[in-house]
N, C-alpha and C. Protein backbone atom coordinates (compact mmCIF):
# COMPACT_ATOMS: atom_id res chain seq x y z
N UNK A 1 11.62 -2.74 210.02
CA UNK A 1 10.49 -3.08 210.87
C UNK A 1 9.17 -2.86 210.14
N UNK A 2 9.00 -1.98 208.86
CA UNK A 2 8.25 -1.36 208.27
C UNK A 2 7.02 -2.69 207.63
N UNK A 3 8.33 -3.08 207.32
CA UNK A 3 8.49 -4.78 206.22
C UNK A 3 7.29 -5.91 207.28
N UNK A 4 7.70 -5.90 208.50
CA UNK A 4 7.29 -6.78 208.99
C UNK A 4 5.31 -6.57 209.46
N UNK A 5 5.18 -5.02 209.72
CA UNK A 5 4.05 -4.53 209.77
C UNK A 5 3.45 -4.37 208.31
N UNK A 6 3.58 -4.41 207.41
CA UNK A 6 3.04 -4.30 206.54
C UNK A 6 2.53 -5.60 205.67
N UNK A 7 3.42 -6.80 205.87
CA UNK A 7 3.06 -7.53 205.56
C UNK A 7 2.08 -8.60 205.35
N UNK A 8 1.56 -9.12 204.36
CA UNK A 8 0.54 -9.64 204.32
C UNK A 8 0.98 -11.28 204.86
N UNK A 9 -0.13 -11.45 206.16
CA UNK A 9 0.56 -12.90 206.64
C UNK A 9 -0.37 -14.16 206.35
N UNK A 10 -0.46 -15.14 206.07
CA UNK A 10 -1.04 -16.14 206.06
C UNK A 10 -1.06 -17.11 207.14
N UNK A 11 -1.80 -17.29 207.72
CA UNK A 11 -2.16 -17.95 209.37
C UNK A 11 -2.78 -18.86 208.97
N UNK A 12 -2.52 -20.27 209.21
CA UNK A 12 -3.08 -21.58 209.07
C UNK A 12 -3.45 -21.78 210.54
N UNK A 13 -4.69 -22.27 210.71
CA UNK A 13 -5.28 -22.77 211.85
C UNK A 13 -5.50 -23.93 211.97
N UNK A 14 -5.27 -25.12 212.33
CA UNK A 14 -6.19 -26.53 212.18
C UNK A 14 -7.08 -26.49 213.24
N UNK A 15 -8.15 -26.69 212.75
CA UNK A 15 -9.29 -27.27 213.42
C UNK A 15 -10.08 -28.61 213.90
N UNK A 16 -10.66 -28.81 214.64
CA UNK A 16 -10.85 -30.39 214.70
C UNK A 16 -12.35 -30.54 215.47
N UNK A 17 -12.83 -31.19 215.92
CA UNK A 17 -13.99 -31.75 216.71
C UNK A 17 -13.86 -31.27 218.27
N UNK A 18 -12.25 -31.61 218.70
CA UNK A 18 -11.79 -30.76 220.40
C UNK A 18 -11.84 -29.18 220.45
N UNK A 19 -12.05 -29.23 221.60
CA UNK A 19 -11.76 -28.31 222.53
C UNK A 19 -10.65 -27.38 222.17
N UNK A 20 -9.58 -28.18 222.32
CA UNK A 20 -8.50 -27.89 222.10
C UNK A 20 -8.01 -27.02 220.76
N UNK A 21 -8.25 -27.43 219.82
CA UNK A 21 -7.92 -26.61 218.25
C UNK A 21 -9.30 -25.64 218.62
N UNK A 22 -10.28 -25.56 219.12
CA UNK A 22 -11.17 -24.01 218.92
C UNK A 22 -10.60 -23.07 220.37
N UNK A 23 -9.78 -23.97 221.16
CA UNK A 23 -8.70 -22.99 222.61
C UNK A 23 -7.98 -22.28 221.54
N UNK A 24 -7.29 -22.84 220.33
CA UNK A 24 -5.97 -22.15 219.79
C UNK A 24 -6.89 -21.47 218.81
N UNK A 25 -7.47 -21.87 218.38
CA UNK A 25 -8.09 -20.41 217.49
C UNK A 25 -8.37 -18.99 217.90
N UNK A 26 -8.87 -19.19 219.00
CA UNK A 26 -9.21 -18.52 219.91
C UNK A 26 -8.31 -17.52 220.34
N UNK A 27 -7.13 -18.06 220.77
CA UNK A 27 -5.83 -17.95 221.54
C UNK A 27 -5.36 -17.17 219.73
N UNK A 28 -5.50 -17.59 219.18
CA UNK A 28 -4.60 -16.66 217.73
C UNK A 28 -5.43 -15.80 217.11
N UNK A 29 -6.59 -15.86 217.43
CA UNK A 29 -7.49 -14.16 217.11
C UNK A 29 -6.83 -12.95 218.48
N UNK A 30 -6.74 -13.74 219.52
CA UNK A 30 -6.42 -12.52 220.73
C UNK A 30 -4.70 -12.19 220.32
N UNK A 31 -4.03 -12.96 219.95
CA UNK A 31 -2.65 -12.55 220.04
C UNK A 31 -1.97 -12.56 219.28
N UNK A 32 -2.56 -13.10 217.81
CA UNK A 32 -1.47 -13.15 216.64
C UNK A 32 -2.12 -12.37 215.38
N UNK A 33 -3.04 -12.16 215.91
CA UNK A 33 -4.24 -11.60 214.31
C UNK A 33 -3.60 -10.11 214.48
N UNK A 34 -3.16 -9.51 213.81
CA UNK A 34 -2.95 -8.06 214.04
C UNK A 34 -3.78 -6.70 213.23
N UNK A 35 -4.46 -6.35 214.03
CA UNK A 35 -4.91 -5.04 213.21
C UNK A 35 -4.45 -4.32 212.13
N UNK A 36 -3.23 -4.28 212.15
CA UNK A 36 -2.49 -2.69 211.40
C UNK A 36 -2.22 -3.55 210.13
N UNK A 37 -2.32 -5.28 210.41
CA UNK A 37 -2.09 -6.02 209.35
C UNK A 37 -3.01 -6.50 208.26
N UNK A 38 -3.04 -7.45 207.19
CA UNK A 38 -3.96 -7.41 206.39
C UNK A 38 -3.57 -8.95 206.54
N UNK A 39 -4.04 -9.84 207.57
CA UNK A 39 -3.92 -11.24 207.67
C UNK A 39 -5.11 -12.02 206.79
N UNK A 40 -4.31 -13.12 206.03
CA UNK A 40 -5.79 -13.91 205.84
C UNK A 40 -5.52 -15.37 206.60
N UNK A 41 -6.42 -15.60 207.56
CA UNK A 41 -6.26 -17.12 208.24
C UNK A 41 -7.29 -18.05 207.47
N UNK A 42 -6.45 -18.84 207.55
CA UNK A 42 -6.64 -20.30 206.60
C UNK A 42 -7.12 -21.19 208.15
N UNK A 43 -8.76 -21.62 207.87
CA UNK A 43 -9.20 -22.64 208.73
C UNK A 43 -9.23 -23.91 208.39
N UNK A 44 -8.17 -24.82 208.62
CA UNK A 44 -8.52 -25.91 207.98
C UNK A 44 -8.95 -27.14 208.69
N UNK A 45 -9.78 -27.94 207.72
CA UNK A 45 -10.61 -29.05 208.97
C UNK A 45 -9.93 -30.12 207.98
N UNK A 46 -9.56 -31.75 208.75
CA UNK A 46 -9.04 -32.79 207.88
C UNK A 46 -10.20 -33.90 208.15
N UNK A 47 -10.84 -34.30 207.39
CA UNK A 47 -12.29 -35.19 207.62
C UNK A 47 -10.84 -36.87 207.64
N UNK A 48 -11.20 -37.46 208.27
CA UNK A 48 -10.33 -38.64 207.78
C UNK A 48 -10.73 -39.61 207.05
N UNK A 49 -9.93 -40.14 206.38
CA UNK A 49 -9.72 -40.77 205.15
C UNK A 49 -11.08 -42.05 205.64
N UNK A 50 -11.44 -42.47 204.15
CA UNK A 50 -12.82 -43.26 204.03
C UNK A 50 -12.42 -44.41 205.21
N UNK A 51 -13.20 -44.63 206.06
CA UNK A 51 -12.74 -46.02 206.84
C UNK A 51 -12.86 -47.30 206.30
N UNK A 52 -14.03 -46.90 205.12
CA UNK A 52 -13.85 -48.53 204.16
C UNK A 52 -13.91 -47.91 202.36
N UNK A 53 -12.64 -48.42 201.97
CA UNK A 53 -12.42 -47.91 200.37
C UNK A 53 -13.03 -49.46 199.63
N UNK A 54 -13.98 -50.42 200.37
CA UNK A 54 -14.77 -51.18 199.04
C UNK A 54 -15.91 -50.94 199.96
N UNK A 55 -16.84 -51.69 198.84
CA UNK A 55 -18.17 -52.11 199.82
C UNK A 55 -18.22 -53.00 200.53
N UNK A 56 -17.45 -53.98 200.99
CA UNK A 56 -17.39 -54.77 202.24
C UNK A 56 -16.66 -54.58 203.24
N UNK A 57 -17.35 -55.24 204.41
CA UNK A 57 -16.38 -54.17 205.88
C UNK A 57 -15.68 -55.80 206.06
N UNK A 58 -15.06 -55.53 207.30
CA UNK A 58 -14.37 -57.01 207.09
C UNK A 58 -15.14 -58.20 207.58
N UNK A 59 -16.20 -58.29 208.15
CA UNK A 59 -16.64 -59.31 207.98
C UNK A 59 -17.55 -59.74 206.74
N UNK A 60 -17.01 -59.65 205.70
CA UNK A 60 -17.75 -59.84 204.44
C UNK A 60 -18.99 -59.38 204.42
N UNK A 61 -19.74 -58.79 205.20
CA UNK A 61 -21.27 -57.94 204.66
C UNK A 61 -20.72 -56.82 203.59
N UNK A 62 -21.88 -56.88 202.81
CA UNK A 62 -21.72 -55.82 201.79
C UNK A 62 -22.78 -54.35 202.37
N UNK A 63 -21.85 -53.20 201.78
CA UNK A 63 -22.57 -52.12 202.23
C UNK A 63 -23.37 -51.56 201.34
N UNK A 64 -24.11 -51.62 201.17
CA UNK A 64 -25.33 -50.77 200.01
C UNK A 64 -24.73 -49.15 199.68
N UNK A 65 -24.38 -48.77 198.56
CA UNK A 65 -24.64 -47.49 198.00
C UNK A 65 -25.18 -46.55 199.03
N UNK A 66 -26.48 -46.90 199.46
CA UNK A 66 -27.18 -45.69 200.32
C UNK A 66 -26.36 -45.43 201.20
N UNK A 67 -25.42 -46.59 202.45
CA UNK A 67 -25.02 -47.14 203.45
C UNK A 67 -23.70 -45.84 203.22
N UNK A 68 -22.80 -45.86 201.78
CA UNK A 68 -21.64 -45.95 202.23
C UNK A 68 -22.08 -44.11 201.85
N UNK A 69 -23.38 -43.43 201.13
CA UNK A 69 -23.42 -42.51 200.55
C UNK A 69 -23.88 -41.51 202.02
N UNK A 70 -24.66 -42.00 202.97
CA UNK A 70 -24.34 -41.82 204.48
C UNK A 70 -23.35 -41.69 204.94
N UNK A 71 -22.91 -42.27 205.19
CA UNK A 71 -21.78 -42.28 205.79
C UNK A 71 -20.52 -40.87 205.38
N UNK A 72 -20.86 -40.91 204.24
CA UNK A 72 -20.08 -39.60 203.17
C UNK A 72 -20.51 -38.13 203.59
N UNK A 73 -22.00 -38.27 203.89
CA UNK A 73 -22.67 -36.96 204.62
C UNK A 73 -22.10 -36.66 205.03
N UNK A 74 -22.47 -37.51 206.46
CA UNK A 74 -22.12 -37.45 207.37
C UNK A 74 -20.29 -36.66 207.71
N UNK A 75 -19.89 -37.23 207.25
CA UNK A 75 -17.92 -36.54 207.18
C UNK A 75 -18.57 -35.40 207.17
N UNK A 76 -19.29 -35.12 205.33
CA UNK A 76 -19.33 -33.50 204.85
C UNK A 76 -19.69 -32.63 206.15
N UNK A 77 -21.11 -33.13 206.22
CA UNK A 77 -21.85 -32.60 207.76
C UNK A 77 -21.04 -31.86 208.90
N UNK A 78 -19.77 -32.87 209.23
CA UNK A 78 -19.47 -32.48 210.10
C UNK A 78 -18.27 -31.53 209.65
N UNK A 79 -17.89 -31.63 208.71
CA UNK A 79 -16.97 -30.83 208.51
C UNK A 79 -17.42 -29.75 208.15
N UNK A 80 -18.52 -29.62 207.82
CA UNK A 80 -18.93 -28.24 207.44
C UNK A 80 -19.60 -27.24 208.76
N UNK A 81 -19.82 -28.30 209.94
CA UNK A 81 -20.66 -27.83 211.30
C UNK A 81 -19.06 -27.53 211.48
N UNK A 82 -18.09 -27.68 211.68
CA UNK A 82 -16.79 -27.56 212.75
C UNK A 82 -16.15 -26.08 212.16
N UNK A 83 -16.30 -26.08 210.16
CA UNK A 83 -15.95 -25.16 210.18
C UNK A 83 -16.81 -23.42 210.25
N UNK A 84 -18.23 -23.96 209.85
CA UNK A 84 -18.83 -22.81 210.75
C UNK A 84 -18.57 -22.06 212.39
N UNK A 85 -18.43 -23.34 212.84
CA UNK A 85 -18.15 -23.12 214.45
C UNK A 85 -16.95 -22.21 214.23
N UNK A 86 -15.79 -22.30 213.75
CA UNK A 86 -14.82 -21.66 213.76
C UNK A 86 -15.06 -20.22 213.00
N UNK A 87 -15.82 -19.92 211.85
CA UNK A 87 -15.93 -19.04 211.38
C UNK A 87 -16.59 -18.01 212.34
N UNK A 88 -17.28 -18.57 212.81
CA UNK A 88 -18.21 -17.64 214.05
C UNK A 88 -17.46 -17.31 215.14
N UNK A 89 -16.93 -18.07 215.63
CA UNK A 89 -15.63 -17.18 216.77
C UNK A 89 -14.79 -16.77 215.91
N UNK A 90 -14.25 -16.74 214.88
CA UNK A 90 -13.79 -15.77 213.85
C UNK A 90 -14.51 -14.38 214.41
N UNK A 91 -15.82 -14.06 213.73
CA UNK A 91 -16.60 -13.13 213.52
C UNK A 91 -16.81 -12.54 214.85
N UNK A 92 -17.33 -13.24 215.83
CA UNK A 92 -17.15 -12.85 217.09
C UNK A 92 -16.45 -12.07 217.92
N UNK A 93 -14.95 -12.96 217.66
CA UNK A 93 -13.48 -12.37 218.25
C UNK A 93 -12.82 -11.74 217.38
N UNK A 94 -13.27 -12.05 216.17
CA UNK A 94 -11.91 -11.02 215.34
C UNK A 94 -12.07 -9.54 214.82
N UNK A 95 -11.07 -8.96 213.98
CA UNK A 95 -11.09 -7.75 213.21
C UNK A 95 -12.26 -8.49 212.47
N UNK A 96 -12.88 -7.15 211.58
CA UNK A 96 -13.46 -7.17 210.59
C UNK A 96 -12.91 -7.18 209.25
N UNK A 97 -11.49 -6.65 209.84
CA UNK A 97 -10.31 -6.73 208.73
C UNK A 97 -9.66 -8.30 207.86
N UNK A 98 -9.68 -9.14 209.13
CA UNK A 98 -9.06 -10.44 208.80
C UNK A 98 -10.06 -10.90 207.65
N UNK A 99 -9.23 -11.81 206.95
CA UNK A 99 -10.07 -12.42 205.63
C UNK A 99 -9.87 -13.54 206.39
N UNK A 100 -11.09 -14.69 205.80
CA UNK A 100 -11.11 -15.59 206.22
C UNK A 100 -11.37 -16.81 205.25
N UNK A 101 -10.83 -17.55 204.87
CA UNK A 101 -10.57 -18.88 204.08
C UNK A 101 -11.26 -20.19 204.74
N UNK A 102 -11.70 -21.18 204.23
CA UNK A 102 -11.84 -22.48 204.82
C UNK A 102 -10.81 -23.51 203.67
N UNK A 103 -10.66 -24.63 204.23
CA UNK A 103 -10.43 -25.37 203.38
C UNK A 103 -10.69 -26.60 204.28
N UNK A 104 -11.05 -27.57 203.36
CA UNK A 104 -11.93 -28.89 204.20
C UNK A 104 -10.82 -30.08 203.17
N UNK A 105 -9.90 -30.86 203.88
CA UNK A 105 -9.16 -32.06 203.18
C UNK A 105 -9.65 -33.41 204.01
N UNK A 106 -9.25 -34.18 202.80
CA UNK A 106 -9.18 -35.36 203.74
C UNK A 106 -8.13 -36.13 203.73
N UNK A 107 -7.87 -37.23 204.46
CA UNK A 107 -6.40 -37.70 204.85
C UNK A 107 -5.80 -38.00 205.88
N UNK A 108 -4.73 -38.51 206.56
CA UNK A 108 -4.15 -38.17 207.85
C UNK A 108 -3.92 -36.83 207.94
N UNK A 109 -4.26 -36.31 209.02
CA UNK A 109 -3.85 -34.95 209.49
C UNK A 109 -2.69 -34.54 209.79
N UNK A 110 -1.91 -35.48 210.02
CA UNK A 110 -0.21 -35.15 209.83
C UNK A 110 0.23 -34.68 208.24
N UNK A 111 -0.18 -35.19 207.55
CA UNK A 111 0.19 -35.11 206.18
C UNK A 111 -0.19 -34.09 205.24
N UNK A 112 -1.83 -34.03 205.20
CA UNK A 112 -2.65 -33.41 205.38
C UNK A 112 -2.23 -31.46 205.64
N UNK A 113 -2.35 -31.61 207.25
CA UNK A 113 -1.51 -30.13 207.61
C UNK A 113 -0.31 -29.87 206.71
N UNK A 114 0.44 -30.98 207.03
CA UNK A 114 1.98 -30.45 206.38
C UNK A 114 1.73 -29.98 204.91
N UNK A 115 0.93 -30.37 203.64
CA UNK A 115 0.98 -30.21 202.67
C UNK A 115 0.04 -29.36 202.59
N UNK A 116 -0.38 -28.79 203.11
CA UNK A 116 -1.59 -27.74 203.10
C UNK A 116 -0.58 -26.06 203.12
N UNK A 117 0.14 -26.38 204.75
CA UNK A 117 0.59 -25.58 205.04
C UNK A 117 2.15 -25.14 203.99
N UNK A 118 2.50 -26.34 203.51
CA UNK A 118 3.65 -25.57 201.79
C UNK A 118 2.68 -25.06 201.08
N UNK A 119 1.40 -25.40 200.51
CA UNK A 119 0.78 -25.21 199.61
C UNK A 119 0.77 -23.87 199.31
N UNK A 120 0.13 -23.69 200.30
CA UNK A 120 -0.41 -21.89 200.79
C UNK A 120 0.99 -21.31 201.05
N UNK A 121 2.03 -21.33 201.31
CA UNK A 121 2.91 -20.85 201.98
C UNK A 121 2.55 -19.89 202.94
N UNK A 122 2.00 -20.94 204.40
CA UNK A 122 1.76 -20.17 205.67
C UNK A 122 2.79 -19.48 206.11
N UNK A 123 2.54 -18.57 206.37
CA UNK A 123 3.91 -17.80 207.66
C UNK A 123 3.80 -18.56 208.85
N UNK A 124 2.94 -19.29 209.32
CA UNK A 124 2.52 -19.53 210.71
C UNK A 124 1.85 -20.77 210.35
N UNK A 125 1.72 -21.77 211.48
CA UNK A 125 1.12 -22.82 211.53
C UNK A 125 0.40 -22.76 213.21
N UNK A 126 -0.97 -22.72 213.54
CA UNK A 126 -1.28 -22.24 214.88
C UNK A 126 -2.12 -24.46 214.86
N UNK A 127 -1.79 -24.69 215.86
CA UNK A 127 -2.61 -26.01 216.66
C UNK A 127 -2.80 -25.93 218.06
N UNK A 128 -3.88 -26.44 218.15
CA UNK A 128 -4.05 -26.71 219.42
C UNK A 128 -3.15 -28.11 219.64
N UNK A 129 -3.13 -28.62 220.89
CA UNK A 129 -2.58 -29.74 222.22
C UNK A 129 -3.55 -30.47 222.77
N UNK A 130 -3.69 -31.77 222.31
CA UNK A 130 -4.62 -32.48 222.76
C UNK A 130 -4.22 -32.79 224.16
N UNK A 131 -3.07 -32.97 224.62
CA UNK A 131 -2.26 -33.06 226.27
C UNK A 131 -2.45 -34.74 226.29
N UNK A 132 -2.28 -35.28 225.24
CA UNK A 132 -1.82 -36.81 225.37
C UNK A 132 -0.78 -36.89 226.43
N UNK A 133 -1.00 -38.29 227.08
CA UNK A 133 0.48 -38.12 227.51
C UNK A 133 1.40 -39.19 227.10
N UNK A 134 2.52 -39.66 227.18
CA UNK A 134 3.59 -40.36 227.23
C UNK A 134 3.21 -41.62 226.12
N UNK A 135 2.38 -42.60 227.11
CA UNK A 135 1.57 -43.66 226.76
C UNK A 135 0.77 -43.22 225.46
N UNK A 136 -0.14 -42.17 225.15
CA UNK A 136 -1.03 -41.98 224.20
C UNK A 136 -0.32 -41.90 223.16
N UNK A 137 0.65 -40.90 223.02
CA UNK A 137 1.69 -40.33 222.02
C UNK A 137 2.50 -41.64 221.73
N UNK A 138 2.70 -42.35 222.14
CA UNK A 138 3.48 -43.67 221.71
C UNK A 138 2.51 -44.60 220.64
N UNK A 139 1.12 -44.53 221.17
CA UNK A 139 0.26 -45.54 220.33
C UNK A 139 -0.28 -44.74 219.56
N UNK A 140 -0.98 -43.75 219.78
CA UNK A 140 -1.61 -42.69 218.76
C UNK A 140 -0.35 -41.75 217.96
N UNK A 141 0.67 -41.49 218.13
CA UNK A 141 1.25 -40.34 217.43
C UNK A 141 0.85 -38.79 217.93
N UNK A 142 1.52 -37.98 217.37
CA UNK A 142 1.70 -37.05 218.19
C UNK A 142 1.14 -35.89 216.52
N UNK A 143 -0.11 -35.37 216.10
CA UNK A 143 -0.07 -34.74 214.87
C UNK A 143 0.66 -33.47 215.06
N UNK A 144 0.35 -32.75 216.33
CA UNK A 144 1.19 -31.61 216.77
C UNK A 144 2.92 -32.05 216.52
N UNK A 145 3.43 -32.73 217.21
CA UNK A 145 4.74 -33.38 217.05
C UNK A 145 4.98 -33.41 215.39
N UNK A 146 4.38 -34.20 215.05
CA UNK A 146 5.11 -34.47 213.82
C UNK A 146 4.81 -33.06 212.91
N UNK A 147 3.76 -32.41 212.91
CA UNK A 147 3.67 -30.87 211.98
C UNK A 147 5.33 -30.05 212.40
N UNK A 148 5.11 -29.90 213.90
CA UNK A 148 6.56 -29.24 214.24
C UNK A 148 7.73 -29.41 213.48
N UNK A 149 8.09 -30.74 213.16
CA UNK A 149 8.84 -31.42 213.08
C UNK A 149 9.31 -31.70 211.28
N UNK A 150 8.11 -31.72 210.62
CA UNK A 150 7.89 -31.33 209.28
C UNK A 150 7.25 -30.15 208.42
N UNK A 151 6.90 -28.88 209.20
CA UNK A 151 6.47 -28.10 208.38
C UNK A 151 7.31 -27.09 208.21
N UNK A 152 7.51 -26.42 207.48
CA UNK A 152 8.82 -25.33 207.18
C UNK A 152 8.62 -24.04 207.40
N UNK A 153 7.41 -23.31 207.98
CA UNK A 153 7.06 -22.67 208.49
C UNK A 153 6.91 -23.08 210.35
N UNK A 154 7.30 -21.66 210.94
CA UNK A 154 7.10 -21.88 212.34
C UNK A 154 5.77 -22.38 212.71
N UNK A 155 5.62 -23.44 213.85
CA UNK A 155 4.32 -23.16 214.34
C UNK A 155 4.33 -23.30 215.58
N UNK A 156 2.99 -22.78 216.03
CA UNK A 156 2.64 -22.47 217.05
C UNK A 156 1.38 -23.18 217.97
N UNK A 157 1.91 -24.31 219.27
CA UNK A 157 1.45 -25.14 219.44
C UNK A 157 0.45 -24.78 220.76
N UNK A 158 -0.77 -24.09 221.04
CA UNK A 158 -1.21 -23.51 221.88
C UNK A 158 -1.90 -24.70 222.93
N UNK A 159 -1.89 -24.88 224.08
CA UNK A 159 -2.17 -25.87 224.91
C UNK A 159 -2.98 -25.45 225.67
N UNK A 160 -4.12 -26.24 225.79
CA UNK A 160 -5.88 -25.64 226.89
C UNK A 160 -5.25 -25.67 228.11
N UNK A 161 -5.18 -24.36 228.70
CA UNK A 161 -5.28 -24.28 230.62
C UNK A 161 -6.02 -25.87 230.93
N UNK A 162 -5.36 -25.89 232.19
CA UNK A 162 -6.89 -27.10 232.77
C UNK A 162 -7.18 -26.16 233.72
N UNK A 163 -8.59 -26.61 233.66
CA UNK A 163 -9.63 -25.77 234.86
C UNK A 163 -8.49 -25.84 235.96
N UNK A 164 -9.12 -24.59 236.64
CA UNK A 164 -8.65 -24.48 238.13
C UNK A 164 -8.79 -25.31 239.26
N UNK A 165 -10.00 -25.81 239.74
CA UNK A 165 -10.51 -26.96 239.85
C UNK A 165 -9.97 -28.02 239.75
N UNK A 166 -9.69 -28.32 238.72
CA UNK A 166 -8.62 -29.90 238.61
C UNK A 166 -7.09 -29.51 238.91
N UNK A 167 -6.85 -28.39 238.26
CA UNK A 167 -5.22 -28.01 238.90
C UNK A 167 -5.15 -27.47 240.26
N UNK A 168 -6.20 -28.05 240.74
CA UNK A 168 -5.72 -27.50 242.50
C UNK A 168 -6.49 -29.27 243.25
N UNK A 169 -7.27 -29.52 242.53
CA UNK A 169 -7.35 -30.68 243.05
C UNK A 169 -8.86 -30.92 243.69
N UNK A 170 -9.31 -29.65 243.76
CA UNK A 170 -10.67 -29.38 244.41
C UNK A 170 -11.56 -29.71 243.81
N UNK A 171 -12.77 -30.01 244.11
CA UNK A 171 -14.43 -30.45 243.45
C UNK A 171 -14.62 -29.18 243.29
């Protein structure tokens, strides 16, 4: 049991723009971060892949340098606002003990996670639940689903309460 407290764990978090992945961060500083331990959580954000790899979009306009060098910010921008956000409820909610990592990829986020999470050899894989349902997960894919399904480490798929309010039906 000694083994298991002492160990140094690596906690992959994905992060995203929702609600939802800063619920499970959240949700894995209160219940998986352990004191007595020497965890380092890995925050990772996946910017997605360029939406246009030439300078023309498809209706043949060409995009100017400046156009597409915007647009590039912009990703950075936000990926760098999402992973502050997370570092700060880090700091907020966590030990002072936990180390804390970022790493910013780009790519599908199915793929993305999965190769992130061999990389590092996570013990843990923590996501939030976007709560697609049936219909969504058929046309969009499921990134939670498929990480489960391909990462070789356990993970852990944390899902946002819905307000009280809507689960009772009341205004």
């Amino acid at each position: 049991m000694a083994d298991v407290v002492d160990k140094d764990r690596k906690i992959l978090v994905a992060v995203d723009e929702g609600e939802e992945s800063m619920y499970a961060l959240s949700w894995c500083l209160k219940n998986i971060i352990s004191q007595c331990c020497k965890d380092t959580l890995f925050l990772l954000y996946v910017r997605s892949a360029q939406a246009f790899h030439s300078s023309l979009d498809g209706t043949g306009y060409l995009f100017s340098a400046d156009v597409l060098a915007t647009v590039d910010k912009y990703s950075n921008d936000v990926a760098n606002c999402i992973i502050e956000k997370a570092k700060r409820m880090c700091r907020e909610k966590g030990d002072d003990e936990v180390k804390v990592e970022e790493i910013i990829e780009s790519g599908d986020p199915r793929d993305v996670i999965c190769r992130v999470a061999e990389n590092i050899n996570a013990d843990v894989l923590v996501m939030g639940s976007h709560g697609y349902g049936l219909i969504q997960r058929a046309f969009l894919g499921s990134v939670s689903n498929h990480c489960a399904q391909n990462v070789k480490c356990p993970v852990l798929i944390v899902k946002k309460p819905k307000s009280s309010s809507s689960a009772t039906g009341t205004k």
